[in-house]
C-alpha atoms as a PDB file:
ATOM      1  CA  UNK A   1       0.000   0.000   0.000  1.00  0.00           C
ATOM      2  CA  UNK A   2       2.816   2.378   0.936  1.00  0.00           C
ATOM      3  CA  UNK A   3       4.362   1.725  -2.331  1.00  0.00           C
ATOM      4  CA  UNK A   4       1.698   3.685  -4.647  1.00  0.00           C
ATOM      5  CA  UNK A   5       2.027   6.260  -2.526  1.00  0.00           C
ATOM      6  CA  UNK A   6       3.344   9.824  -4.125  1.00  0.00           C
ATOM      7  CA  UNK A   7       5.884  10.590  -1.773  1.00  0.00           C
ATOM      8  CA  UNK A   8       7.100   6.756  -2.031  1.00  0.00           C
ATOM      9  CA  UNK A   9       6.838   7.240  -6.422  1.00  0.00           C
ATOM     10  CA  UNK A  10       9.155  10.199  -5.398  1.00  0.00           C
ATOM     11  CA  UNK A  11      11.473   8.784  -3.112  1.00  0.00           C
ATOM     12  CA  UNK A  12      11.869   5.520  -5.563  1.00  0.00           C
ATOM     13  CA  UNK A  13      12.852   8.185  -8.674  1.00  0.00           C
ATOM     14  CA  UNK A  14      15.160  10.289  -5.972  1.00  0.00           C
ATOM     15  CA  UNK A  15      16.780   6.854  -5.472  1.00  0.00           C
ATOM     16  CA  UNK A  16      17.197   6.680  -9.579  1.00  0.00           C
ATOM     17  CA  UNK A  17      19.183   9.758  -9.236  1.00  0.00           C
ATOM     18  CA  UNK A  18      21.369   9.602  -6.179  1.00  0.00           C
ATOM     19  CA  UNK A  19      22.405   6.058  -7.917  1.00  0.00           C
ATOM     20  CA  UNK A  20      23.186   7.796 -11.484  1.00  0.00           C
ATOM     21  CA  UNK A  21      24.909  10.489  -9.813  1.00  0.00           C
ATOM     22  CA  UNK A  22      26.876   8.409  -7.867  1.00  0.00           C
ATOM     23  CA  UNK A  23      28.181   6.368 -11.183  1.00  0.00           C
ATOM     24  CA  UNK A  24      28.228   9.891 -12.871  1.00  0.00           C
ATOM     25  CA  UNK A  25      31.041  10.795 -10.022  1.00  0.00           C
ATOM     26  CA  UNK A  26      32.668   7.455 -10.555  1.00  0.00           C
ATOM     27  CA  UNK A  27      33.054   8.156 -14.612  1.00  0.00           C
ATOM     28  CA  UNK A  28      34.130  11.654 -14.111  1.00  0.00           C
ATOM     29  CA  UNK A  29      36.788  10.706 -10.908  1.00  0.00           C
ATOM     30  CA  UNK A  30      38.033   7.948 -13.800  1.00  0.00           C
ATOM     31  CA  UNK A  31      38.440  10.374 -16.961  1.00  0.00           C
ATOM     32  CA  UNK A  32      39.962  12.886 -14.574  1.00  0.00           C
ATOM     33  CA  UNK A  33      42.518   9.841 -13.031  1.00  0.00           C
ATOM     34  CA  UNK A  34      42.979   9.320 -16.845  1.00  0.00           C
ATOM     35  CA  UNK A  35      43.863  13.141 -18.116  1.00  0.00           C
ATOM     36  CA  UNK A  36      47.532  12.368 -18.439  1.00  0.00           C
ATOM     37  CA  UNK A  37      47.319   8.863 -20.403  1.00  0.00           C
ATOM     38  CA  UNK A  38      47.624   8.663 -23.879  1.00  0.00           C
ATOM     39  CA  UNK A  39      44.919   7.610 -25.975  1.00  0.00           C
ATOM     40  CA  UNK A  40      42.769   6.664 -23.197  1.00  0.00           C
ATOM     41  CA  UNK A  41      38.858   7.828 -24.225  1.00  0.00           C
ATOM     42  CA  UNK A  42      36.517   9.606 -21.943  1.00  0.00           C
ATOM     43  CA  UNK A  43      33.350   8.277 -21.462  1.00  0.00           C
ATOM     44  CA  UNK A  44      29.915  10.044 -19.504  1.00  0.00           C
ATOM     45  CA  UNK A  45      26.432   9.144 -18.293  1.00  0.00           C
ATOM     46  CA  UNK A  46      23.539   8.934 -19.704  1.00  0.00           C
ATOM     47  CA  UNK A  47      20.656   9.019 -17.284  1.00  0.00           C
ATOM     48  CA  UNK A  48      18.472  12.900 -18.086  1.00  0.00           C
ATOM     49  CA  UNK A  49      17.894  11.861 -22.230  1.00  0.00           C
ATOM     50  CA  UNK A  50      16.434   8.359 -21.209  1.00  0.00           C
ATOM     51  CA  UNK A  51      14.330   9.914 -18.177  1.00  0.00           C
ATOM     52  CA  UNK A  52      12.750  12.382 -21.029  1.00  0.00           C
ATOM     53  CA  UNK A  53      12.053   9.783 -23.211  1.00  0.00           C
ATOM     54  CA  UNK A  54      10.172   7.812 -20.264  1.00  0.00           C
ATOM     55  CA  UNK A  55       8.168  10.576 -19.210  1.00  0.00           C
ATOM     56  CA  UNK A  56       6.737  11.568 -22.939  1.00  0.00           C
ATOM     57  CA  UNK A  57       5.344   7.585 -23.139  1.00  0.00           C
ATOM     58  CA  UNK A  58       2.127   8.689 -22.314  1.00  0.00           C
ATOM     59  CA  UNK A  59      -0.603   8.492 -24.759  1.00  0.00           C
ATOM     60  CA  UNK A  60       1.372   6.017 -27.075  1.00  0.00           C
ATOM     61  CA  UNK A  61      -0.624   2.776 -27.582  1.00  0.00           C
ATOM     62  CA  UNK A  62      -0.874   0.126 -24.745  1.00  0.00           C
ATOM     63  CA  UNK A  63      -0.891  -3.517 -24.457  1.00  0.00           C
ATOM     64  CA  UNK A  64      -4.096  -5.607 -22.497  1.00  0.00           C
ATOM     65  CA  UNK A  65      -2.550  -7.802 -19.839  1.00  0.00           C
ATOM     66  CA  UNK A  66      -4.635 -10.828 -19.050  1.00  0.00           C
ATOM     67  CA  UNK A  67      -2.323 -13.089 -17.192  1.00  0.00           C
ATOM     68  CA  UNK A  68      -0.026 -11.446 -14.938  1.00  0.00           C
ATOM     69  CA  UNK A  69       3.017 -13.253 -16.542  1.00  0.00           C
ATOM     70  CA  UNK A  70       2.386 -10.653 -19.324  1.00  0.00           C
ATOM     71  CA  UNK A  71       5.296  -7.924 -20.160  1.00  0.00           C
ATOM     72  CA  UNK A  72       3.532  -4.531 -19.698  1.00  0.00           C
ATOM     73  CA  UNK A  73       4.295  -1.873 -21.591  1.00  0.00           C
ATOM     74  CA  UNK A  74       3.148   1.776 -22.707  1.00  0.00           C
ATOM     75  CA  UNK A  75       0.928   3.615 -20.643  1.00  0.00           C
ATOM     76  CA  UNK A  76       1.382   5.888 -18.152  1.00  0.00           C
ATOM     77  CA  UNK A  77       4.993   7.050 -17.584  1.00  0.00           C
ATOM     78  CA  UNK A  78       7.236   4.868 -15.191  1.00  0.00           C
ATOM     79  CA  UNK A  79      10.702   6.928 -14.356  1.00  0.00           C
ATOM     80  CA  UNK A  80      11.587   4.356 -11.558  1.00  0.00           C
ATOM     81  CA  UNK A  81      12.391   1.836 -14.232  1.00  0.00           C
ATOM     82  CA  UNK A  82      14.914   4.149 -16.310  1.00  0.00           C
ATOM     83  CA  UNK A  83      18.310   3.280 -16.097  1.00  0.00           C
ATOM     84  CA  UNK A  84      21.796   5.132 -16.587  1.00  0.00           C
ATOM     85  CA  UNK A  85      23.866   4.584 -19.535  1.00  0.00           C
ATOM     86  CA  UNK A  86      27.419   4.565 -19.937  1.00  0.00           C
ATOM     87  CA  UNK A  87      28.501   6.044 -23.219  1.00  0.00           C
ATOM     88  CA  UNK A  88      32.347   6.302 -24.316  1.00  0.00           C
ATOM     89  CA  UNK A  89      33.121   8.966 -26.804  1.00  0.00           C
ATOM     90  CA  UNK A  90      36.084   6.892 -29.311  1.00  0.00           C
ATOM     91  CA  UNK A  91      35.445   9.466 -31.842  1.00  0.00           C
ATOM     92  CA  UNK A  92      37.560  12.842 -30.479  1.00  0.00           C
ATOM     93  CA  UNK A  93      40.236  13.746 -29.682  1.00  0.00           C
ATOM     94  CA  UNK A  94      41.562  16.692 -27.340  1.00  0.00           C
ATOM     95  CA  UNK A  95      44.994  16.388 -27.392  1.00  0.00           C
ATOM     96  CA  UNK A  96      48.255  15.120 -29.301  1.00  0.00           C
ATOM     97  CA  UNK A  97      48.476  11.873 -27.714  1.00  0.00           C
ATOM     98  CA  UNK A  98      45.038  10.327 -28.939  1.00  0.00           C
ATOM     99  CA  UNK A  99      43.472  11.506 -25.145  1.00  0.00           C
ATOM    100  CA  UNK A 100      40.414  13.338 -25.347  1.00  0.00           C
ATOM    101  CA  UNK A 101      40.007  14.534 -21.893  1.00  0.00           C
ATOM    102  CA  UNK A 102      39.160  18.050 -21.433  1.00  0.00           C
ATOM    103  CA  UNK A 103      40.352  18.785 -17.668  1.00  0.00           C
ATOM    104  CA  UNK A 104      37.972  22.281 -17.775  1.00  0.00           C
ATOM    105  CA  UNK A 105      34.846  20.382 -18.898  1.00  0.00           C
ATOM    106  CA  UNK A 106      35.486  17.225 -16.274  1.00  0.00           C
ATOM    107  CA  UNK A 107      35.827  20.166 -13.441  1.00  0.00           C
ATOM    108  CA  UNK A 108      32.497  21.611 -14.293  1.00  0.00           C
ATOM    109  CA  UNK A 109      30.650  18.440 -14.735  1.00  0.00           C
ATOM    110  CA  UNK A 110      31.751  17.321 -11.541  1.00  0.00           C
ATOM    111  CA  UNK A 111      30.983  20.827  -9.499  1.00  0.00           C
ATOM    112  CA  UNK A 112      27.409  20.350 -11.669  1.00  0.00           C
ATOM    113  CA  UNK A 113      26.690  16.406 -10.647  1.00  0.00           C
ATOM    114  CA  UNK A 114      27.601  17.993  -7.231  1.00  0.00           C
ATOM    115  CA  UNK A 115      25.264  20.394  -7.601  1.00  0.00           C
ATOM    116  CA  UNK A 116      22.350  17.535  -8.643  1.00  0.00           C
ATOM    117  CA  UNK A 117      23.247  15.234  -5.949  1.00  0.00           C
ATOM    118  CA  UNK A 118      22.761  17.933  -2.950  1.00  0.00           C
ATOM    119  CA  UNK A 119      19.186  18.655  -4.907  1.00  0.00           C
ATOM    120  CA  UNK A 120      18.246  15.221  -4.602  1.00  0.00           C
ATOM    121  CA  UNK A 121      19.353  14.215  -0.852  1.00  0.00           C
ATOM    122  CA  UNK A 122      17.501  17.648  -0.062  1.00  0.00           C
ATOM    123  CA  UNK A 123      14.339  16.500  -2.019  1.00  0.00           C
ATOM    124  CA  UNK A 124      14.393  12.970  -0.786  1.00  0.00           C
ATOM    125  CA  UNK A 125      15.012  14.217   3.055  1.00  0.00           C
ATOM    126  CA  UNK A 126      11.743  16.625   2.752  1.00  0.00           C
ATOM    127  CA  UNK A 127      10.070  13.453   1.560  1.00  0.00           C
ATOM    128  CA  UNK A 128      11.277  11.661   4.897  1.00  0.00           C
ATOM    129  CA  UNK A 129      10.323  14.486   6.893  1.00  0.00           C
ATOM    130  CA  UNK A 130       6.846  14.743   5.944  1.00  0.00           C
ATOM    131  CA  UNK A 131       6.469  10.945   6.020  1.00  0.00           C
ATOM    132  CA  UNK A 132       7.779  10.971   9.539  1.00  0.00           C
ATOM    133  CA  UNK A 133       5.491  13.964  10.540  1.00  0.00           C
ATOM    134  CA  UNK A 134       2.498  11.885   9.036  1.00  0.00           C
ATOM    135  CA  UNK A 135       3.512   8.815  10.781  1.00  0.00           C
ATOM    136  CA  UNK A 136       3.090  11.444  14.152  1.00  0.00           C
ATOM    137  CA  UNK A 137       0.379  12.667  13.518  1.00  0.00           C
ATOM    138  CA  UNK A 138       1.077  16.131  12.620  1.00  0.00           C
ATOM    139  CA  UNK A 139       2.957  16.488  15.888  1.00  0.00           C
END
């Protein structure tokens, strides 16, 4: 029951984002490690495109489920069930050596995923605290 709750739909995408930020500071901690090697490629997440494509699902045609062994799909949007990619980028290159780490755009990315991360545990604590209140009855 607590599950189709709103607060519980938000917490569960919060969750979605506190993990793709986390992996988003593991790619960006990596291609900084890696500024220095030659030919080594950068590589970034994914997470915001496939989140946009999940929430403009709705109105697209359905399927009837009849047995619940059925795959359901279309319908209303589900962001709890998007997932981060990991893209590499093979295709530039920055400097001499084949490396295409920019140093400048890794810094802001980082300060910006940050920046998203601090949004989210903020969001997702409010969520806690007015569960909790709830739970006290207002008190």
């Amino acid at each position: 029951m607590l599950e189709a709750t709103h607060a519980m739909r938000t917490i569960d995408i919060c969750h979605k984002g506190l993990d793709t930020a986390m992996l988003r500071q593991r790619v960006i901690s990596d291609n900084i490690a890696n500024v220095n090697t030659p030919y080594f490629k950068k590589s970034h997440v994914t997470y915001e495109y496939y989140l946009q494509q999940a929430l403009h699902e709705k109105g697209k045609m359905t399927n009837k489920v009849t047995d619940p062994r059925h795959i359901v799909w279309g319908g209303e949007p589900d962001p709890t069930r998007v997932s981060a990619g990991l893209v590499i980028e093979p295709d530039t290159i920055y400097k001499n050596d084949g490396n295409n780490v920019d140093i400048n755009a890794e810094m802001t990315d980082l300060s910006k995923n940050t920046i998203q991360y601090e949004a989210i545990t903020t969001r997702i604590s409010a969520k806690f605290q007015l569960l909790n209140t709830v739970i006290k009855g207002g008190r």
